[in-house]
Structures are given as C-alpha cells and as structure tokens.
C-alpha atoms as a PDB file:
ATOM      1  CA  UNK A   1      -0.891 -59.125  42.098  1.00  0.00           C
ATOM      2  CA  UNK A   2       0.018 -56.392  44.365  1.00  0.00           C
ATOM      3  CA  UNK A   3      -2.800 -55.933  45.164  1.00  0.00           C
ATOM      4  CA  UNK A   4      -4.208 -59.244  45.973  1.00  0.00           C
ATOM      5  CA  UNK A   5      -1.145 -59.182  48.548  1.00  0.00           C
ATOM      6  CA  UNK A   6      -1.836 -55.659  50.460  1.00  0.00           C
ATOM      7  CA  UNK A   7      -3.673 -57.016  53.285  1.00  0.00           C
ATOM      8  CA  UNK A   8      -0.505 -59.858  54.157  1.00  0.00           C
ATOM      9  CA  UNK A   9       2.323 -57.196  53.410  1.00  0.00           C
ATOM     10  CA  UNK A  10       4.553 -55.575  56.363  1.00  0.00           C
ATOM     11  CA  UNK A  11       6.198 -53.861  53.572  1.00  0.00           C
ATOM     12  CA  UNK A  12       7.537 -54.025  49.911  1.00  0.00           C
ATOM     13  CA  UNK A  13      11.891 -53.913  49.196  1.00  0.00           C
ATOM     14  CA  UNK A  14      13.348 -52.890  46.226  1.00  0.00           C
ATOM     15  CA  UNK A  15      16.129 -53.670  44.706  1.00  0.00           C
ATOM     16  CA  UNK A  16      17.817 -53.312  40.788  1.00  0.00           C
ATOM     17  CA  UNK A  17      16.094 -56.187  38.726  1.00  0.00           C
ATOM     18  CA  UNK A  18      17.581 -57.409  35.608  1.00  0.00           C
ATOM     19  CA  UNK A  19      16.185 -60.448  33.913  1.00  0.00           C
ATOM     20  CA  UNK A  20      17.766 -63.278  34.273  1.00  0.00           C
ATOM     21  CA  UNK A  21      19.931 -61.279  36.172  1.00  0.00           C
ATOM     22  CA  UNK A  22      19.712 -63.988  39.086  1.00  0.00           C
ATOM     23  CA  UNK A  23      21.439 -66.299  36.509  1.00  0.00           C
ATOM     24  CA  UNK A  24      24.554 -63.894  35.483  1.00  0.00           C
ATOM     25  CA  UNK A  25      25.085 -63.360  39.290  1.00  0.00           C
ATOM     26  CA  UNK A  26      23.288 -60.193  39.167  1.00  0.00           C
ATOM     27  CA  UNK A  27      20.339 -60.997  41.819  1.00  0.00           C
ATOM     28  CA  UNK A  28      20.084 -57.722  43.796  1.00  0.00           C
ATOM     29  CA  UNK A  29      21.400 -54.498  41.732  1.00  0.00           C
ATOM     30  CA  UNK A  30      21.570 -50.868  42.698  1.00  0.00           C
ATOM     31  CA  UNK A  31      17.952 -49.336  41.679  1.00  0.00           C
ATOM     32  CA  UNK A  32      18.160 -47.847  38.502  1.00  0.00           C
ATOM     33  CA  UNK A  33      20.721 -50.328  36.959  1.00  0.00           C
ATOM     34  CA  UNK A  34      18.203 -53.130  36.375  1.00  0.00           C
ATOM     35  CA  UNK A  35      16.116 -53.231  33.377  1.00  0.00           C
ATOM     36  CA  UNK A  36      12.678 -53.681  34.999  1.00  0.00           C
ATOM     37  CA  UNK A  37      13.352 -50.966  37.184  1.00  0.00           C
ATOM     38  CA  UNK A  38      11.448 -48.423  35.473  1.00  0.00           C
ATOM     39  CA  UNK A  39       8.573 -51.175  34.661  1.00  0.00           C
ATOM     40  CA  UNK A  40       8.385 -52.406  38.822  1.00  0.00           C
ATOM     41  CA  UNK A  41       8.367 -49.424  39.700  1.00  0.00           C
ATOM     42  CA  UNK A  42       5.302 -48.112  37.197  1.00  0.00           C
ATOM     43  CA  UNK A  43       3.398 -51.542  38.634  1.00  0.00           C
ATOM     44  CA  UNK A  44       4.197 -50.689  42.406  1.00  0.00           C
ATOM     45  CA  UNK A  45       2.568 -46.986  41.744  1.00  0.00           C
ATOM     46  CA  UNK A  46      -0.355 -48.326  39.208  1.00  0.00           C
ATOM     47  CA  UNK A  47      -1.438 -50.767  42.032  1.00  0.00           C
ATOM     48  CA  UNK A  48      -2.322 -47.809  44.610  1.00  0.00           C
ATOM     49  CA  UNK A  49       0.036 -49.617  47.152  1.00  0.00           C
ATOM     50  CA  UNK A  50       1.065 -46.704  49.942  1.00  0.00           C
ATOM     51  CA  UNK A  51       2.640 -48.810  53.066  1.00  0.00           C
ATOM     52  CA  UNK A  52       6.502 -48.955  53.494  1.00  0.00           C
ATOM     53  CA  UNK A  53       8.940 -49.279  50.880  1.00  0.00           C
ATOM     54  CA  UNK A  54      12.649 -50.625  51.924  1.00  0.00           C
ATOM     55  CA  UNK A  55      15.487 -51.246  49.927  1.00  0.00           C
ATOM     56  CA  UNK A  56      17.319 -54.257  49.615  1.00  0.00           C
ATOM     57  CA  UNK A  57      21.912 -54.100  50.074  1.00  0.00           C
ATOM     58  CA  UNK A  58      22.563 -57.772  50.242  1.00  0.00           C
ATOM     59  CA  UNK A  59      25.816 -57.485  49.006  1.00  0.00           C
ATOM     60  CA  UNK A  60      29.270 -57.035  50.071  1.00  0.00           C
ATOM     61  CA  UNK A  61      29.476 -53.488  49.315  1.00  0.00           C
ATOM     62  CA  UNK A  62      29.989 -50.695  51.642  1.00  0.00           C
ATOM     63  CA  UNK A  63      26.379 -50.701  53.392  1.00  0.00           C
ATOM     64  CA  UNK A  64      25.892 -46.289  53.647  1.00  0.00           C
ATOM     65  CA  UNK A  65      27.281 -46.003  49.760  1.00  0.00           C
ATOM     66  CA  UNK A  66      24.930 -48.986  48.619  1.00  0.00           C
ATOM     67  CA  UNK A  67      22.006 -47.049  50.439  1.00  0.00           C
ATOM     68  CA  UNK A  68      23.383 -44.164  48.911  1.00  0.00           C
ATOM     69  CA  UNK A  69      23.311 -45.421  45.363  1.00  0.00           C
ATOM     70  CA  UNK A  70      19.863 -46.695  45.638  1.00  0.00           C
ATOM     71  CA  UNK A  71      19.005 -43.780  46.762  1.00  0.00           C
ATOM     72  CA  UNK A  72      20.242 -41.735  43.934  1.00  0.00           C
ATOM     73  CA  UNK A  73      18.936 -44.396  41.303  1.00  0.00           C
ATOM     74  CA  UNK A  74      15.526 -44.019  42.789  1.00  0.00           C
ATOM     75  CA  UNK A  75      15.421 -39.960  42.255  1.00  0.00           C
ATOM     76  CA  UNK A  76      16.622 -40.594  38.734  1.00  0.00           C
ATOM     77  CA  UNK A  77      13.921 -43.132  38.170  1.00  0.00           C
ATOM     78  CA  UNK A  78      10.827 -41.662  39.923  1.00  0.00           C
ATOM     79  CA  UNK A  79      10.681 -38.382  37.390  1.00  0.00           C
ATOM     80  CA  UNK A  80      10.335 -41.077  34.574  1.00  0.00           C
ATOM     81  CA  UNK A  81       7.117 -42.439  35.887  1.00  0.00           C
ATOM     82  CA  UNK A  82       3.747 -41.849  33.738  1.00  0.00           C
ATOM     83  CA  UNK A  83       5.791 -41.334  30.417  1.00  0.00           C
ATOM     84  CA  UNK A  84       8.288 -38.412  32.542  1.00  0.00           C
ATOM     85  CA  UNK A  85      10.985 -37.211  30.983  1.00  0.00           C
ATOM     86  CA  UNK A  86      14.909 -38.459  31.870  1.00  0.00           C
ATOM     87  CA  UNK A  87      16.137 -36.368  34.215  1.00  0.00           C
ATOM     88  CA  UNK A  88      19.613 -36.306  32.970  1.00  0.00           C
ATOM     89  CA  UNK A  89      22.409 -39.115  32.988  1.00  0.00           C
ATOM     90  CA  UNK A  90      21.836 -42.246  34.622  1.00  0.00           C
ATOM     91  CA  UNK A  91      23.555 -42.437  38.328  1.00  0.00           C
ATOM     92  CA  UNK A  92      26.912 -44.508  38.089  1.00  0.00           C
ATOM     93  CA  UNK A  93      26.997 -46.565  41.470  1.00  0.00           C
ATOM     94  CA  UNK A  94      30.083 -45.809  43.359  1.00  0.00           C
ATOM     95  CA  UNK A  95      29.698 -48.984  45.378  1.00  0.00           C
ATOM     96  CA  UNK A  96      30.497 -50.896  42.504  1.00  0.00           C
ATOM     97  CA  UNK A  97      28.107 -53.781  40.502  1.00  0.00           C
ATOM     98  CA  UNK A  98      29.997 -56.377  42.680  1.00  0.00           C
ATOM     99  CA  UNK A  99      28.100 -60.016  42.742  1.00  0.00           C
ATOM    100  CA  UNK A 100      25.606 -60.517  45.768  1.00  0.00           C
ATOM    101  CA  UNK A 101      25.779 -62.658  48.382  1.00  0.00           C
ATOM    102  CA  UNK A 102      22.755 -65.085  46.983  1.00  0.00           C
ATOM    103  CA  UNK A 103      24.297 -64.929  43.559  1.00  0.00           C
ATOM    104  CA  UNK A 104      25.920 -68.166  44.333  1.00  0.00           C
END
C-alpha cells in the first residue's frame, strides 16, 4: 500500500514492530528488536519509496541513547536486506526495552 500512499506522505517513521506487541505493552521498540523489522523494512525498499524516513522514541528512555539504539539496530538490519547475510550479533539496546508511553 505504500505506494498507493506516496503522493499524501510528508514522510514514513520507524520504529521496532512486534506483533501483537501493542498488546504486551510493547508498541514502539528499538529497530531491530521487533520481529517484522526485517519484513517492514524489505516492504519499505520493495515499494521504491525514497522521501524521508524518521524514527519513532516515544518512550521514557533517554531520548540521544534511544536514537542511538535505533540507529545501531538499523545498520544491523539494512545488510540483511535482499537475502544479506547477518552482520554479526544483534545490537543489545542500552536504553533498555522499557514500556512506551501509548502502551497503556
């Protein structure tokens, strides 16, 4: 459906995804510890989209190491794309897996 959508989008956040995850108070996740990560972000690159990508920190974590473990989940899951090979161990957050402020 991306797609569809270019034409309407300022931009497109990311954020971990884990199913159901909005429903174990796991809503918004450090990239890279959700398991659709890997899948939205294949989707996001298959649909030819190019504008602006932001990433999503609504939590209480420390705002600059949330960024920063985004950040660090998204190298780890970009080499992957297209069938790519692991880059190595999966990036541990440091900000922590706390529950999000629209977990309520």
């Amino acid at each position: 459906l991306l797609h569809v959508m270019f034409h309407s989008m300022l931009s497109l956040n990311l954020n971990g995804t884990e199913r159901g995850g909005d429903k174990a108070g796991n809503k918004i996740l450090p990239i890279a510890q959700g398991g659709l990560d890997l899948q939205l972000l294949q989707q996001i690159k298959d649909s030819g989209y190019t504008g602006p990508i932001g990433i999503l920190g609504h939590t209480d974590n420390d705002a600059e190491r949330t960024l920063q473990d985004n950040l660090e989940g998204l190298a780890w899951l970009l080499p992957q794309l297209d069938g790519g090979k692991v880059p190595g161990p999966k990036p541990v957050p440091l900000a922590g897996l706390k529950k999000t402020k629209n977990s309520g």
